[in-house]
C-alpha atoms as a PDB file:
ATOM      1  CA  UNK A   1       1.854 -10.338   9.214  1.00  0.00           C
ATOM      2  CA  UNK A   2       4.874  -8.374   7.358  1.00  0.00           C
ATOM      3  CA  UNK A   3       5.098  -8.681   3.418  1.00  0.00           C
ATOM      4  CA  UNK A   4       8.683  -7.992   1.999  1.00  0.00           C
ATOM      5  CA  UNK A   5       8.286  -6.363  -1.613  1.00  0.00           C
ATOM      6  CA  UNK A   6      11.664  -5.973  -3.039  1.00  0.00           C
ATOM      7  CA  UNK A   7      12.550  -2.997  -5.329  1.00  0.00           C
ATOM      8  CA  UNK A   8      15.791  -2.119  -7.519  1.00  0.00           C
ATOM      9  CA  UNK A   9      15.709   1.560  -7.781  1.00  0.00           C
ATOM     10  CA  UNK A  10      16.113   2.133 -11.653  1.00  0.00           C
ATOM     11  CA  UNK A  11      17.301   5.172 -13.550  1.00  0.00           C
ATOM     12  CA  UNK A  12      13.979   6.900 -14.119  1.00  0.00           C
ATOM     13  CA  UNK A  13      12.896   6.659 -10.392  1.00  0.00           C
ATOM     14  CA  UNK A  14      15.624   9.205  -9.761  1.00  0.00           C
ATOM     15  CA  UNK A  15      15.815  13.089 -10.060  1.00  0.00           C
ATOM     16  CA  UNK A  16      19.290  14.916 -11.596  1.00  0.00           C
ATOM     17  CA  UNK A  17      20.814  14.109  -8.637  1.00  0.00           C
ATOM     18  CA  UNK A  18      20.297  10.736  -9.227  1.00  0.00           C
ATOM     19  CA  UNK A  19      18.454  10.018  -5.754  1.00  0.00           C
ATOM     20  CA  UNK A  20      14.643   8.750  -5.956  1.00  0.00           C
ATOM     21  CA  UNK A  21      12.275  11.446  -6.403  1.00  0.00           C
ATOM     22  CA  UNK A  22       9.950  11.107  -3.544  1.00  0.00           C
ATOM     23  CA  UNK A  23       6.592  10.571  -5.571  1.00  0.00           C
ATOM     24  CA  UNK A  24       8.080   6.970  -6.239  1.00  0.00           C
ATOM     25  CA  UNK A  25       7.705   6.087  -2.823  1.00  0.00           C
ATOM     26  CA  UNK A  26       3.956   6.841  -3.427  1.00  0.00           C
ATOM     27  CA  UNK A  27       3.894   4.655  -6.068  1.00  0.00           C
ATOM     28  CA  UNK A  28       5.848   1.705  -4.583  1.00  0.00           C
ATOM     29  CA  UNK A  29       3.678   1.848  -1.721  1.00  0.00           C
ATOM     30  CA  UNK A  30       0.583   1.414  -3.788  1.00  0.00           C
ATOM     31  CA  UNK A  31       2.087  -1.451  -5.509  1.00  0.00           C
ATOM     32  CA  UNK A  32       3.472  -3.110  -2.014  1.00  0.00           C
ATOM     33  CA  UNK A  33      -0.218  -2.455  -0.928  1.00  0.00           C
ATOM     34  CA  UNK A  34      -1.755  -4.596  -3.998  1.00  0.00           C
ATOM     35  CA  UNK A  35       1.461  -7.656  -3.473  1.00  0.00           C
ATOM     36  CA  UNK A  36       0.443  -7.836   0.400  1.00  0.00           C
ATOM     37  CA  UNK A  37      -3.335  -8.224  -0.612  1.00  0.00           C
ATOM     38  CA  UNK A  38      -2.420 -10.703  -3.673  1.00  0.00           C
ATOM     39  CA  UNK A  39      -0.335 -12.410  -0.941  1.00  0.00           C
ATOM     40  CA  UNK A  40      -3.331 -13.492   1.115  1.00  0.00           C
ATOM     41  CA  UNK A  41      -5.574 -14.426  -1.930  1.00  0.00           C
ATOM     42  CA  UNK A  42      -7.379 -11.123  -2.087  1.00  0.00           C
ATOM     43  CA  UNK A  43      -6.017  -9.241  -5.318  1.00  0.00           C
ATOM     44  CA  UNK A  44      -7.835  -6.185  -6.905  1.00  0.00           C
ATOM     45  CA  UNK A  45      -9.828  -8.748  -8.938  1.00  0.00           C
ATOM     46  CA  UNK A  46     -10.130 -10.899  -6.120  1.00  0.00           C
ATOM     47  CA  UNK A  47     -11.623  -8.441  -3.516  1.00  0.00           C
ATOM     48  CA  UNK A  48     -14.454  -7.335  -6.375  1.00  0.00           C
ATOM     49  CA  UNK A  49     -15.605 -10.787  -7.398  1.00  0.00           C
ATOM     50  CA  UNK A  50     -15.845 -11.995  -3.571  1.00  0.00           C
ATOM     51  CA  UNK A  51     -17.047  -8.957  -1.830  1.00  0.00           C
ATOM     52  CA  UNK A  52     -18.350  -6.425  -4.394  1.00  0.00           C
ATOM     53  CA  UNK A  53     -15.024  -4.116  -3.721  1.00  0.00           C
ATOM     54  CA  UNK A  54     -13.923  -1.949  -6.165  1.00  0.00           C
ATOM     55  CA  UNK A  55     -10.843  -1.126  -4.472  1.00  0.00           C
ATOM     56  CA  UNK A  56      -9.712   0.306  -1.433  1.00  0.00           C
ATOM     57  CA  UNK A  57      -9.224   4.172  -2.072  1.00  0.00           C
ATOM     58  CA  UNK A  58      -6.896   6.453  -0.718  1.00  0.00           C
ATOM     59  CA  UNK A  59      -8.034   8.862   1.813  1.00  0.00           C
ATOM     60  CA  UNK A  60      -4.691   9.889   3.557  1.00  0.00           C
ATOM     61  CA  UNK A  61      -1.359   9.093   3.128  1.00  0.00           C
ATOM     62  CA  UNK A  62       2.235   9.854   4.716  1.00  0.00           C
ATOM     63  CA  UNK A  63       5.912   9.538   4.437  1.00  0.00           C
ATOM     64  CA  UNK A  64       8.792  10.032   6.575  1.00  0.00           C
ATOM     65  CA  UNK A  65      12.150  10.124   4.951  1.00  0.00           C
ATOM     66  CA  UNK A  66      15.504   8.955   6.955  1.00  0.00           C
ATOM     67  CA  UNK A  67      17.930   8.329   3.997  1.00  0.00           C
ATOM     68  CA  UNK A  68      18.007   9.293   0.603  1.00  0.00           C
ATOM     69  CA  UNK A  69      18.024   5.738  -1.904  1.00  0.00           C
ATOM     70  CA  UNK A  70      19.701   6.436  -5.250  1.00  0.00           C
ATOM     71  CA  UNK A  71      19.840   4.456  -8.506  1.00  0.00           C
ATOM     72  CA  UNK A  72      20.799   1.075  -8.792  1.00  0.00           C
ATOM     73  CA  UNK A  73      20.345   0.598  -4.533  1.00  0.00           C
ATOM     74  CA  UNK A  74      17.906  -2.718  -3.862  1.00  0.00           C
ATOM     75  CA  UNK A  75      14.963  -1.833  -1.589  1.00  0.00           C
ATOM     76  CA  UNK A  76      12.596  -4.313   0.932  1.00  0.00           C
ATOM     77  CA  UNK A  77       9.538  -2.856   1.877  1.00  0.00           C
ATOM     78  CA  UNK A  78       7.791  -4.504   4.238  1.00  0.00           C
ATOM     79  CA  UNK A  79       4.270  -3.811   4.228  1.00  0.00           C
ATOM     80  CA  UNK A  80       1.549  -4.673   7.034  1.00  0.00           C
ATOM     81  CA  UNK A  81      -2.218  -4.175   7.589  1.00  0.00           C
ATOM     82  CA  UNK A  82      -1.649  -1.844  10.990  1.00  0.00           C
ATOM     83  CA  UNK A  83      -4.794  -0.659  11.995  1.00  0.00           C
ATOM     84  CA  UNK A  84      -8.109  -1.979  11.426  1.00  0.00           C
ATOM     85  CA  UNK A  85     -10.961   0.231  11.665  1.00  0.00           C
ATOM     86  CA  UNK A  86     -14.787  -0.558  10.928  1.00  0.00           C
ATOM     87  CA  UNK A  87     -14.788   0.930   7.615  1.00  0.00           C
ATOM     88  CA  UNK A  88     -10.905   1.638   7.014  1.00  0.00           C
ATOM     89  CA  UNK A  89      -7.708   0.100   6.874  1.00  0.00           C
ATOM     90  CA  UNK A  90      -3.861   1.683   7.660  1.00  0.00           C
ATOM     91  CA  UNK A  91      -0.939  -0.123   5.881  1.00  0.00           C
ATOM     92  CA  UNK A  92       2.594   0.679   7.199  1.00  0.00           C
ATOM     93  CA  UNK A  93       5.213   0.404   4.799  1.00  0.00           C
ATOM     94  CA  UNK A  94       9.117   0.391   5.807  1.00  0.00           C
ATOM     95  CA  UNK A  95      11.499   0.844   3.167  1.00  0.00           C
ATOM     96  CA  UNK A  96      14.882  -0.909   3.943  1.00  0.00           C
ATOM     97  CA  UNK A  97      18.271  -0.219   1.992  1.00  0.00           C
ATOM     98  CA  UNK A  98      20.272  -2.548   3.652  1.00  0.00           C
ATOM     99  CA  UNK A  99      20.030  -1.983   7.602  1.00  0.00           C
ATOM    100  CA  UNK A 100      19.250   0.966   6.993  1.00  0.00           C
ATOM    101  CA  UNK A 101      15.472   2.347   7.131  1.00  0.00           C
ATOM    102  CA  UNK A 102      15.108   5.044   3.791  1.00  0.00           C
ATOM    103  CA  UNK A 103      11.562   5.797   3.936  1.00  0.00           C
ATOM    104  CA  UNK A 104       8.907   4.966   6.996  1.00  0.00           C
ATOM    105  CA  UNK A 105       5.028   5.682   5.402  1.00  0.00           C
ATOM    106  CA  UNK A 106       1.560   4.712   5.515  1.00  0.00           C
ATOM    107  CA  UNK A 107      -1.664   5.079   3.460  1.00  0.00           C
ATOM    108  CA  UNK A 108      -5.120   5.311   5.369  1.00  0.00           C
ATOM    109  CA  UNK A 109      -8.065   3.176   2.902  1.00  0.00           C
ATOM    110  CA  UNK A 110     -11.693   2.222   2.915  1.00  0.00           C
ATOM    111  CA  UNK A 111     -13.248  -0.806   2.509  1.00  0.00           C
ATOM    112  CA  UNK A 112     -15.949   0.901  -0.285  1.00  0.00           C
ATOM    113  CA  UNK A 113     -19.272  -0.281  -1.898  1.00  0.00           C
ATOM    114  CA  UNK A 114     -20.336   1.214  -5.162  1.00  0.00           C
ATOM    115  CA  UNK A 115     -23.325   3.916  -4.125  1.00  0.00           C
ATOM    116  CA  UNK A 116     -26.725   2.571  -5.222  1.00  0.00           C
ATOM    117  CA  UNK A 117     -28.236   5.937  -5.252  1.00  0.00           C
ATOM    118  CA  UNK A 118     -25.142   7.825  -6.756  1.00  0.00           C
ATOM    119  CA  UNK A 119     -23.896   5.496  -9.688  1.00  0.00           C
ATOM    120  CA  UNK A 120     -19.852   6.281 -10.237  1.00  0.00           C
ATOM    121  CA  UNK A 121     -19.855   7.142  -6.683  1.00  0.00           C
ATOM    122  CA  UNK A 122     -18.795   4.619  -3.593  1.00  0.00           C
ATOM    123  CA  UNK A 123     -19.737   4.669  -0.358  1.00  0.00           C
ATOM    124  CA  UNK A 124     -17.673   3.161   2.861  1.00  0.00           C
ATOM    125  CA  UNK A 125     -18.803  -0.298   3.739  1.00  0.00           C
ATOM    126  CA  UNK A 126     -18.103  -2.560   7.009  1.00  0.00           C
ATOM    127  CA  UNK A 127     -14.669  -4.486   6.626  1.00  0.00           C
ATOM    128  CA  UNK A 128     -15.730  -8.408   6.820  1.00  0.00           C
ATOM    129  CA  UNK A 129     -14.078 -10.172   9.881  1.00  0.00           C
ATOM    130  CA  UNK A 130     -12.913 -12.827   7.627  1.00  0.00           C
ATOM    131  CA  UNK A 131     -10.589 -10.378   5.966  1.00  0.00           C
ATOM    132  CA  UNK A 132      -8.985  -9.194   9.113  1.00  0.00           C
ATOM    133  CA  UNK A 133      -8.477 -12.610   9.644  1.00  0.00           C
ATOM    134  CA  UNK A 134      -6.500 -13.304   6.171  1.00  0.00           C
ATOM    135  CA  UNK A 135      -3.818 -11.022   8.030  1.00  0.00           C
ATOM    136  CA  UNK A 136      -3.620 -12.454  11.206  1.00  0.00           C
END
């Protein structure tokens, strides 16, 4: 399943230059991440109250960029659960201005439990099946 989050590249998203400074893609992905979770009923708040998550943390992440983007261009990024693992997750994230692919990145998570012997801390729990299948 492919989400489409669409972004207008505004006037602080861009460096002197006036293209995007690249720790904006970061950011969008993030927030492309959370929309393509909402999308399929399991939100932030969702995933805690159901399954105990407190979030799916970062442990990599990546970016390739094609083309620069520059204020006032409209972005699609369409975002996808990749790769499943047992205990992690990669989402793929495309960024499209026009035909034209800007940015091509992806951000390795966990599926996390808090730490009963470490409070503050999580630890990396089995991703349900029944998630997997919300992206099917």
């Amino acid at each position: 399943m492919v989400f489409e989050y669409p972004i207008r590249v505004e006037w602080g998203d861009c460096d002197p230059a006036q293209i995007v400074f690249y720790p904006h893609y970061y950011r969008w992905m993030d927030e492309a991440t959370l929309h393509l979770f909402e999308h399929v009923g399991l939100g932030w708040t969702a995933l805690r109250e159901t399954y105990g998550v407190p979030g799916l943390p970062l442990i990599s992440t990546h970016a390739d960029y094609k083309r620069p983007s520059v204020f006032g261009d409209r972005l699609t990024v369409n975002v996808r659960v990749s790769d499943w693992g047992r205990t992690s997750l990669t989402v793929s994230h495309t960024f499209l201005n026009g035909d034209h692919v800007s940015v091509e990145g992806w951000e390795k998570r966990i599926w996390s439990h808090p730490d009963p012997d470490r409070p503050g801390r999580l630890i990396p729990a089995v991703i349900p099946e029944d998630v997997k299948a919300k992206f099917a």
